[in-house]
C-alpha atoms as a PDB file:
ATOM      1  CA  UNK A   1      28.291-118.384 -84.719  1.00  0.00           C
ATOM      2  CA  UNK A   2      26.483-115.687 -86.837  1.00  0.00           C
ATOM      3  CA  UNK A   3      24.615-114.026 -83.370  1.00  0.00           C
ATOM      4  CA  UNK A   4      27.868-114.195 -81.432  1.00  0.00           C
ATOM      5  CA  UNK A   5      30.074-112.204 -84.600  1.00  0.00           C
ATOM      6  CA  UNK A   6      26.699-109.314 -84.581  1.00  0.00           C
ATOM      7  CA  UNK A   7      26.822-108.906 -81.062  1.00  0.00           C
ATOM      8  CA  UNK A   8      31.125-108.547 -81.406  1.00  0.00           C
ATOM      9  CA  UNK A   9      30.422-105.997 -84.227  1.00  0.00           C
ATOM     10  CA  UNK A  10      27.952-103.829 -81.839  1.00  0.00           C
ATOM     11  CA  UNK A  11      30.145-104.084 -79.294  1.00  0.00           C
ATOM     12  CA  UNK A  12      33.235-102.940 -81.238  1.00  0.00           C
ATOM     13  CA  UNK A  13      31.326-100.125 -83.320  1.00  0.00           C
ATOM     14  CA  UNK A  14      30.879 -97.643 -80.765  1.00  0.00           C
ATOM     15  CA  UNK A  15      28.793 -94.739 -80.829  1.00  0.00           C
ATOM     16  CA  UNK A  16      30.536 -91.334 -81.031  1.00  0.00           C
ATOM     17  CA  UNK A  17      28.517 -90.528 -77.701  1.00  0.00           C
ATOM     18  CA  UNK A  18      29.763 -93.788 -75.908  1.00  0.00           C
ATOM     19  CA  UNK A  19      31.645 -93.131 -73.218  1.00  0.00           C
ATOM     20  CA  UNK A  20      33.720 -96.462 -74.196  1.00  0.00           C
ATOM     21  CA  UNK A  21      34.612 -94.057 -77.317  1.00  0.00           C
ATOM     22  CA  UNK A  22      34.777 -90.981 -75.533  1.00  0.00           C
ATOM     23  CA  UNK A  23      37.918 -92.470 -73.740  1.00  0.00           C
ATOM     24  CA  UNK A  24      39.522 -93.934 -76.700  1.00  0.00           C
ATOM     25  CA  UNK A  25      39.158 -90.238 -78.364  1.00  0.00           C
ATOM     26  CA  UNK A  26      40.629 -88.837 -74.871  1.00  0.00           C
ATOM     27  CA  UNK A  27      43.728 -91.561 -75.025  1.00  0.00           C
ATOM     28  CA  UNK A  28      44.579 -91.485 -78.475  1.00  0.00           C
ATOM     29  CA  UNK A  29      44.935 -87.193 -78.468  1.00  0.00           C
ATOM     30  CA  UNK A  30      46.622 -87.700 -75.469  1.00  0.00           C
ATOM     31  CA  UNK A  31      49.322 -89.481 -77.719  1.00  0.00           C
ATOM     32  CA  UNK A  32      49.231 -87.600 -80.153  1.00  0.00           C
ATOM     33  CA  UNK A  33      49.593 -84.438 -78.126  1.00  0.00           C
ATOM     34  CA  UNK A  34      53.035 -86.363 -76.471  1.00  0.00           C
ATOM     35  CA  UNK A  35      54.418 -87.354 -79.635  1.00  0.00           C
ATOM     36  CA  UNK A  36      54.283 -83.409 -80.521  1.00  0.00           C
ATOM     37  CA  UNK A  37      55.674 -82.173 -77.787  1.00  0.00           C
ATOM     38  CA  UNK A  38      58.464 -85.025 -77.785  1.00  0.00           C
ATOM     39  CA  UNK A  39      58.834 -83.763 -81.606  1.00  0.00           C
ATOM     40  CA  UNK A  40      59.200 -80.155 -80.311  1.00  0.00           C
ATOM     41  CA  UNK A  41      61.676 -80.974 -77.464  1.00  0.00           C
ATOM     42  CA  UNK A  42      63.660 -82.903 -79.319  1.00  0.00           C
ATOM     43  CA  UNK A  43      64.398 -80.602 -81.937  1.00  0.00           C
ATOM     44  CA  UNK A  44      64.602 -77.388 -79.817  1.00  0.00           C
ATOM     45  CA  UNK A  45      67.000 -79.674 -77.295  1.00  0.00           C
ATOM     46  CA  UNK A  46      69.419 -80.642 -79.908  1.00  0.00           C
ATOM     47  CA  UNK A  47      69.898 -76.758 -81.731  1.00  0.00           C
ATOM     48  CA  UNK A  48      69.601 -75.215 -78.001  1.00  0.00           C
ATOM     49  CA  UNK A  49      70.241 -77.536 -75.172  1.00  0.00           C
ATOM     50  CA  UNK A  50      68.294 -78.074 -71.959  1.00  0.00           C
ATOM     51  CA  UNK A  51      68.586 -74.253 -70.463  1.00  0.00           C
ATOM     52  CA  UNK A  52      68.418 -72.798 -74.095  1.00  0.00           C
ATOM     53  CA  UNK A  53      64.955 -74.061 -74.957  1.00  0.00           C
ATOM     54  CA  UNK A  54      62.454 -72.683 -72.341  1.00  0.00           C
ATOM     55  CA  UNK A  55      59.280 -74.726 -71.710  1.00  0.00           C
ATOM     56  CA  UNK A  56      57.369 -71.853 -73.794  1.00  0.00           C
ATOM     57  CA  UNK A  57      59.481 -72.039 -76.955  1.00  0.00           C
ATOM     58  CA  UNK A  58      59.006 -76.184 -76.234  1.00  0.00           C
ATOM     59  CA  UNK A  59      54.722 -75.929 -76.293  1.00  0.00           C
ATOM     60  CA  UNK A  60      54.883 -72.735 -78.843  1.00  0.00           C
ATOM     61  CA  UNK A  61      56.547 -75.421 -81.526  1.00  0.00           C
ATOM     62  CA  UNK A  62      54.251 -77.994 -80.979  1.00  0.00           C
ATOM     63  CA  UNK A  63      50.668 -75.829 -80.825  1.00  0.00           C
ATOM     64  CA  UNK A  64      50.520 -76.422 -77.320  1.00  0.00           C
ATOM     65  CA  UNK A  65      50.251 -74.946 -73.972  1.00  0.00           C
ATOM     66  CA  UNK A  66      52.801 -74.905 -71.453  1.00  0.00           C
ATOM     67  CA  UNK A  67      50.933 -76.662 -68.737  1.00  0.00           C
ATOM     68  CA  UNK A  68      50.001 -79.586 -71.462  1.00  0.00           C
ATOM     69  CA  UNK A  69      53.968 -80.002 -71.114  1.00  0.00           C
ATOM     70  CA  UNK A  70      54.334 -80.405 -67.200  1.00  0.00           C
ATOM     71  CA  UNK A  71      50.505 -82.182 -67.339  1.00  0.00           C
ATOM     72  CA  UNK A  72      52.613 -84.914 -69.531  1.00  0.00           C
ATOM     73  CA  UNK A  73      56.269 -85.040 -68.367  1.00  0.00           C
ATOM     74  CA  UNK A  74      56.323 -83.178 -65.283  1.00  0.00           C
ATOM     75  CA  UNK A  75      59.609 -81.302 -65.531  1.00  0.00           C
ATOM     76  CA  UNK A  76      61.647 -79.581 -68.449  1.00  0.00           C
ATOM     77  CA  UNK A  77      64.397 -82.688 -67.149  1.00  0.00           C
ATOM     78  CA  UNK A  78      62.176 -85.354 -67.712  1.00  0.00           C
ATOM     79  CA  UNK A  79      61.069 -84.118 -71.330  1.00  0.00           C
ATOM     80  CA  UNK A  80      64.974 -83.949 -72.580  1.00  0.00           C
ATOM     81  CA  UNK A  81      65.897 -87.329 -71.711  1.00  0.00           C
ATOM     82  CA  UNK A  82      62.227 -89.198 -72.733  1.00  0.00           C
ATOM     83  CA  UNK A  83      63.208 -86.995 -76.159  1.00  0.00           C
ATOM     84  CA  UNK A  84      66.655 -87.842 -76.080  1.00  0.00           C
ATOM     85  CA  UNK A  85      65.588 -92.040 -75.566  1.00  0.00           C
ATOM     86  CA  UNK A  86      62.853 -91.835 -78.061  1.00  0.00           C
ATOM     87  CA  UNK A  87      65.719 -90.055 -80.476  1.00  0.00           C
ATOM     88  CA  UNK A  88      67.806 -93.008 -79.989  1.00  0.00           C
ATOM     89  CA  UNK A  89      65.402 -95.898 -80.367  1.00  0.00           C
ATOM     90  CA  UNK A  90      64.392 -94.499 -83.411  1.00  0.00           C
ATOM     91  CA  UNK A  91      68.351 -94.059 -84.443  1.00  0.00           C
ATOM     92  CA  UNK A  92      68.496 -97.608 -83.593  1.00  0.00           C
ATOM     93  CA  UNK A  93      65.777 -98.722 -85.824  1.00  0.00           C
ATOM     94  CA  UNK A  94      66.884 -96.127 -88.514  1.00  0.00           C
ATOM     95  CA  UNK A  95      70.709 -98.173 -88.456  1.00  0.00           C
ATOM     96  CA  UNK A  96      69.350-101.670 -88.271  1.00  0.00           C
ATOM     97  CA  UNK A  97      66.941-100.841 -91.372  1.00  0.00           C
ATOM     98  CA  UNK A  98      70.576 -99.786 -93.273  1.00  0.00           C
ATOM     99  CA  UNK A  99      72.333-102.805 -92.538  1.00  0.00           C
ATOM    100  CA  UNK A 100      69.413-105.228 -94.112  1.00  0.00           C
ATOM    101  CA  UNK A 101      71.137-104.809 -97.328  1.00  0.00           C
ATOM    102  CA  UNK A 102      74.789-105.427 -96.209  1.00  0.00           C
ATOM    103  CA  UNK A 103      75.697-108.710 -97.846  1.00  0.00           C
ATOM    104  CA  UNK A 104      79.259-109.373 -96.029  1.00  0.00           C
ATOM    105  CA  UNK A 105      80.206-108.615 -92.148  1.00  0.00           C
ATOM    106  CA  UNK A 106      82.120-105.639 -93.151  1.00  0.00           C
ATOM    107  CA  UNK A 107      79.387-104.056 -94.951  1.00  0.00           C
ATOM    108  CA  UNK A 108      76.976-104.695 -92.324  1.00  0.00           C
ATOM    109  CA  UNK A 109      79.267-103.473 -89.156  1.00  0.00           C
ATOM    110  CA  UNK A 110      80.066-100.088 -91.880  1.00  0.00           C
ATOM    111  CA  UNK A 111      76.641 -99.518 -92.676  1.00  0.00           C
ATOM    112  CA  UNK A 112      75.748 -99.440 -89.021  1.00  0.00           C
ATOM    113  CA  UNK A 113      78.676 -97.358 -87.903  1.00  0.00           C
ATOM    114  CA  UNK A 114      77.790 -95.004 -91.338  1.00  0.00           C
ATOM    115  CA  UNK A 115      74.253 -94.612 -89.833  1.00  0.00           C
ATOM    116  CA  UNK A 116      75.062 -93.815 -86.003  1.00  0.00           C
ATOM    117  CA  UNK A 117      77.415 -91.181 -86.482  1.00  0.00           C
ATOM    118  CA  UNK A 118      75.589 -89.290 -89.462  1.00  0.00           C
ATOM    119  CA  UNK A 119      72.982 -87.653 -87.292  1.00  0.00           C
ATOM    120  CA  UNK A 120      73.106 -85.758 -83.715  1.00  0.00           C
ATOM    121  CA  UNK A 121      70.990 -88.494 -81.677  1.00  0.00           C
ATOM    122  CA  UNK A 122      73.918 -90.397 -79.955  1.00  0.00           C
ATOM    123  CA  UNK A 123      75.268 -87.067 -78.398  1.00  0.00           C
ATOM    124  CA  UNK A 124      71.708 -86.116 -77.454  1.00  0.00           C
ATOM    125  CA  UNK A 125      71.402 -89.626 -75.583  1.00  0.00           C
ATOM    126  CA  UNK A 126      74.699 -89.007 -74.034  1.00  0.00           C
ATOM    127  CA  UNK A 127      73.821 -85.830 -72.459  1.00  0.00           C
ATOM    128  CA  UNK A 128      70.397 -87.640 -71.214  1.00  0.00           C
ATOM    129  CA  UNK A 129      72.880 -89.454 -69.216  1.00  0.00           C
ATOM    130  CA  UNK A 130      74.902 -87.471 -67.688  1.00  0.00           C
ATOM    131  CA  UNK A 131      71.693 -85.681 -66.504  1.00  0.00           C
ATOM    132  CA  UNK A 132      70.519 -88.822 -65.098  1.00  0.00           C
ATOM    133  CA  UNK A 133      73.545 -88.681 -62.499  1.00  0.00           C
ATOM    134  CA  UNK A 134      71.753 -86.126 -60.541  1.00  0.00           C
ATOM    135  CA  UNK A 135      68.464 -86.901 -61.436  1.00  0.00           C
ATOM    136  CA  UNK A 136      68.025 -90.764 -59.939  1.00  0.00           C
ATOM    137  CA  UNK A 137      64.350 -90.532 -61.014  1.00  0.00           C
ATOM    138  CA  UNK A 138      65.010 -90.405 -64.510  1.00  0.00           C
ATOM    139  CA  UNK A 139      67.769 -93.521 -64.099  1.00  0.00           C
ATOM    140  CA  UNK A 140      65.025 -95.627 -65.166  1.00  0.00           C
ATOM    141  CA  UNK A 141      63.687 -94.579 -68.675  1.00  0.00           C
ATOM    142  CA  UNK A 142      67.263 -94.563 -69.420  1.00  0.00           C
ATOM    143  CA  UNK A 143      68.208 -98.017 -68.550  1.00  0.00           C
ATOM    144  CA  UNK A 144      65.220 -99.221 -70.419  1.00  0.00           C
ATOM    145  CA  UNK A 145      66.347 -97.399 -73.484  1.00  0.00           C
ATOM    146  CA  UNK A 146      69.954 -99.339 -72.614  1.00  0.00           C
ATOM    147  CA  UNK A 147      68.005-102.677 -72.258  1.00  0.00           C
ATOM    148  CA  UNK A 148      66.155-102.210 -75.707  1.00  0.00           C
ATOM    149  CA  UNK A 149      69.473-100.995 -77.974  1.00  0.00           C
ATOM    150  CA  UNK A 150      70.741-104.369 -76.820  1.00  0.00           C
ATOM    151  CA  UNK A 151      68.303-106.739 -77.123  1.00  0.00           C
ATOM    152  CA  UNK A 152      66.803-105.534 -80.565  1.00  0.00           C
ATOM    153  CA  UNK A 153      70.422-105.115 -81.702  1.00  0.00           C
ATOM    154  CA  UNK A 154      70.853-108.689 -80.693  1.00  0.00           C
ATOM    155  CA  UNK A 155      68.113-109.888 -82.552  1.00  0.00           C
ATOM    156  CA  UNK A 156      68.840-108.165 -85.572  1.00  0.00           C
ATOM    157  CA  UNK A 157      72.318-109.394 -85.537  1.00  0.00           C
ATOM    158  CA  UNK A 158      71.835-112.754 -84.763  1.00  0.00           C
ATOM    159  CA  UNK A 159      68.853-112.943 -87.242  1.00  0.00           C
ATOM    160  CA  UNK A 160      71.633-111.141 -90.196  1.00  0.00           C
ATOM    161  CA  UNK A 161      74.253-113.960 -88.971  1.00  0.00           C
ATOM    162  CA  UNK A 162      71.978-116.731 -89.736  1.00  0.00           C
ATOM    163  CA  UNK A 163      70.088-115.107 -93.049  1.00  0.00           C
ATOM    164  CA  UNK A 164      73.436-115.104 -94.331  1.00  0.00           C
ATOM    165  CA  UNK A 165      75.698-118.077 -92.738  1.00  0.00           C
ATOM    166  CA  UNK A 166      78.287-116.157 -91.161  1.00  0.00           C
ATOM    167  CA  UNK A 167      80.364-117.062 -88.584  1.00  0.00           C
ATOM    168  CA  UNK A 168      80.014-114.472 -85.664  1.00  0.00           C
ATOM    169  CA  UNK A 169      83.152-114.001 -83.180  1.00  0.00           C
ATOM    170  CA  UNK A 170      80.833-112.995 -80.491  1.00  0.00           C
ATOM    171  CA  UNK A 171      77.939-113.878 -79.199  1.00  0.00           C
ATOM    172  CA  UNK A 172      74.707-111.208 -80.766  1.00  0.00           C
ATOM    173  CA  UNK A 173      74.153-109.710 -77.090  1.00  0.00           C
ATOM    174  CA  UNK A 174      77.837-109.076 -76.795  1.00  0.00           C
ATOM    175  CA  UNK A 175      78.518-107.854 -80.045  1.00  0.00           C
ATOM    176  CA  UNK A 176      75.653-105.828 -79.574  1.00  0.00           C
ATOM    177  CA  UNK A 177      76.046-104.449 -76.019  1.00  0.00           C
ATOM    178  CA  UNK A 178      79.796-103.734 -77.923  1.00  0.00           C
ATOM    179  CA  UNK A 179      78.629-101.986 -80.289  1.00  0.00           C
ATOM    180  CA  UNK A 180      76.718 -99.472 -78.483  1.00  0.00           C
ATOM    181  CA  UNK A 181      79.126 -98.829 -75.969  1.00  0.00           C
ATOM    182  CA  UNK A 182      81.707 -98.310 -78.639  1.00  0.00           C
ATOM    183  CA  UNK A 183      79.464 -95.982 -80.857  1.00  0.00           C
ATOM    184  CA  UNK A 184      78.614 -93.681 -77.934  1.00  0.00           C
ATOM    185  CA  UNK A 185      82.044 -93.581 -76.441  1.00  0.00           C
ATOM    186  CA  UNK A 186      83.392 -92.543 -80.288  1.00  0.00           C
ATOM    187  CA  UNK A 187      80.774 -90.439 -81.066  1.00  0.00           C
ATOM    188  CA  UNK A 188      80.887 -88.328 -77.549  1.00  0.00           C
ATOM    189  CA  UNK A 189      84.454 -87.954 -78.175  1.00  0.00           C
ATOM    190  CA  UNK A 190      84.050 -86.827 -81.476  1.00  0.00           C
ATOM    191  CA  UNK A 191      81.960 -83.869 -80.807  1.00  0.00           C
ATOM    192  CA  UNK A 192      84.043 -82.950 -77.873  1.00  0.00           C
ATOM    193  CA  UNK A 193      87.503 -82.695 -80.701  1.00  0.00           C
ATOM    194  CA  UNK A 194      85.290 -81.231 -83.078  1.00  0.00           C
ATOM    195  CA  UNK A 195      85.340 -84.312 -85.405  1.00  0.00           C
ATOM    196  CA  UNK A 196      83.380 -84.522 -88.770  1.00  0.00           C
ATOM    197  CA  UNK A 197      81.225 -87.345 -89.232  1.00  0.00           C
ATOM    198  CA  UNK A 198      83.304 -89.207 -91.443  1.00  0.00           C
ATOM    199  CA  UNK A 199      86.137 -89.074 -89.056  1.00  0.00           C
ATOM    200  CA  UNK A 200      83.977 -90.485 -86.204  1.00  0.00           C
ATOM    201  CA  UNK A 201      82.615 -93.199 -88.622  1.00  0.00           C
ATOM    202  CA  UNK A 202      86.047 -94.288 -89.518  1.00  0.00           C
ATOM    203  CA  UNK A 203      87.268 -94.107 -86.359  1.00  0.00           C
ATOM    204  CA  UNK A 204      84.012 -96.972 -84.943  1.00  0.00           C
ATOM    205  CA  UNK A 205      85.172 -99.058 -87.573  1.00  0.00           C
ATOM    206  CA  UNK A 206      88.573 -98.951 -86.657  1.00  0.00           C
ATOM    207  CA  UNK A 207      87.824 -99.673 -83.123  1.00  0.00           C
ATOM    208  CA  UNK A 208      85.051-102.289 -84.016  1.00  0.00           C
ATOM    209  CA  UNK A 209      87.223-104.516 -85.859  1.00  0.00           C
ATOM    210  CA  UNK A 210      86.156-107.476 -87.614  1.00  0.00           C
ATOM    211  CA  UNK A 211      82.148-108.895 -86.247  1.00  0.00           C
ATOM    212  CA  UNK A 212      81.878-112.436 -87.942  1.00  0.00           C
ATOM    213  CA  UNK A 213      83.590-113.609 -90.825  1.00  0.00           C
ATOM    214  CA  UNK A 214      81.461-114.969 -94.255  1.00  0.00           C
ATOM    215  CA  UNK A 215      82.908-118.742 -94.247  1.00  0.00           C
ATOM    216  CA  UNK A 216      83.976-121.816 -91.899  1.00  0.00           C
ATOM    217  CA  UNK A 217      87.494-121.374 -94.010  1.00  0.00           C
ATOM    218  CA  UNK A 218      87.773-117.830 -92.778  1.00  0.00           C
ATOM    219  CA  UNK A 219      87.143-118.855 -89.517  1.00  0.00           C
ATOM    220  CA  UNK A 220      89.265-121.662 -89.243  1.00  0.00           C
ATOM    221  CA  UNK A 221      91.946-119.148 -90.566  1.00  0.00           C
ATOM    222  CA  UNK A 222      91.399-116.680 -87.859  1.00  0.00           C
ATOM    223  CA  UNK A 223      91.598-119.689 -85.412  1.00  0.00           C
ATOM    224  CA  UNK A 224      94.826-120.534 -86.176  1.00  0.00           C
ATOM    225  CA  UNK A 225      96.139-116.710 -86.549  1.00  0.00           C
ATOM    226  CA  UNK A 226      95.298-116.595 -82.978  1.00  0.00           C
ATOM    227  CA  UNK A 227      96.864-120.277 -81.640  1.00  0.00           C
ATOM    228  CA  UNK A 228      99.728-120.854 -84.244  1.00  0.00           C
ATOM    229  CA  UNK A 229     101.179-123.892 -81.560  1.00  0.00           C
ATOM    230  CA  UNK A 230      97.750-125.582 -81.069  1.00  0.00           C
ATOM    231  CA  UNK A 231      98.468-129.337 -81.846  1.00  0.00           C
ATOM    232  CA  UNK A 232      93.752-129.209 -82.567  1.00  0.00           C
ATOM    233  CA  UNK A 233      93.774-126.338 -85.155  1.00  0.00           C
ATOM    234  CA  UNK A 234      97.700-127.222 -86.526  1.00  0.00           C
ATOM    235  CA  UNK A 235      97.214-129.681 -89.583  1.00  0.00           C
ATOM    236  CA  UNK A 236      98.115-132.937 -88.951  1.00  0.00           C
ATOM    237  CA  UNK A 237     101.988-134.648 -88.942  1.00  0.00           C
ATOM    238  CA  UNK A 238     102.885-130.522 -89.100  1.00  0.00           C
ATOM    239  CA  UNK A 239     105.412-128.813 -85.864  1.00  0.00           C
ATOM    240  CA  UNK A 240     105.456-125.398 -85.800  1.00  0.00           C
ATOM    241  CA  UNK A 241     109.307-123.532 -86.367  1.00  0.00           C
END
């Protein structure tokens, strides 16, 4: 064993003159020369808009060239809406880290609904699609950004439901798929009527509803709200009036 670990250490310990190392060096500025620009755009996109923030402003905040920008993304089009999806995945992770500490269904669904509409990142998105309706190339990026709200929003629902033993009223990919489509409906609405964040926040909650409820006697209640004639959920020997 001892020969086989030295030859895995000289193998992994590159040289600085390796070319092995030379591309690793080459890849990993590469990234960190996106993740600036991305920083850039997204900030410049959100105060200006897509035609306000030129592709020189874009490279002059990140300590950049111009062609670095159209080297990486291509177009000025395809930098706002990989900002605008980045934006929102991390607005995603942002809200589900909020609602670990929620220790009932309502304080979960109001810390997420709190979180979404306290920052600009939902509108950005939004805008990222409406651009995408007349650029088909970009359709893709955002439906992968789609696909991810929804199946990590799943996960950390369903994973919430079961750390605490709630009853859910939907299934975790519907409540989840919900909840998005909800939050950016409310949210895009919002900033078209001028609405302050607390008003948009109130307003999700109000069109969320009630998610899961904390006990089998809650459900059971909620059951029988909804069927009051149902001879399964109606206690036994009783007739409804």
């Amino acid at each position: 064993m001892a020969p086989k670990m030295v030859s895995e250490s000289v193998e992994t310990a590159q040289a600085p003159g390796d070319p092995k190392h030379a591309v690793r060096a080459t890849r990993s500025a590469g990234r960190q020369m996106r993740s600036r620009l991305l920083d850039g755009a997204s900030r410049l996109f959100k105060e200006r808009g897509l035609s306000g923030a030129s592709i020189s402003d874009i490279a002059a905040a990140a300590d950049a060239f111009p062609s670095q920008i159209t080297y990486y993304f291509r177009t000025k089009e395809a930098l706002f809406v990989e900002a605008a999806c980045r934006d929102m995945l991390y607005l995603a992770r942002a809200t589900e880290q909020a609602a670990l500490q929620a220790h009932s269904p309502r304080d979960y669904t109001h810390a997420l609904a709190e979180t979404v509409t306290a920052t600009d990142s939902v509108a950005f998105f939004a805008e990222a699609l409406t651009l995408t309706r007349r650029r088909q190339d970009l359709a893709p990026l955002v439906e992968r950004t789609i696909e991810r709200l929804h199946s990590e929003g799943a996960r950390a629902y369903a994973s919430q439901v079961e750390r605490h033993g709630w009853r859910s009223l939907r299934a975790p990919e519907e409540s989840s798929r919900r909840f998005w489509a909800v939050a950016i409906g409310v949210i895009v609405e919002g900033y078209a009527m001028g609405r302050a964040a607390e008003q948009m926040c109130g307003e999700l909650l109000r069109s969320l509803g009630e998610q899961a409820t904390t006990s089998s006697v809650d459900s059971a209640r909620l059951r029988l709200v909804g069927n009051p004639t149902s001879a399964s959920d109606s206690p036994e020997g009783e007739t409804s009036s």
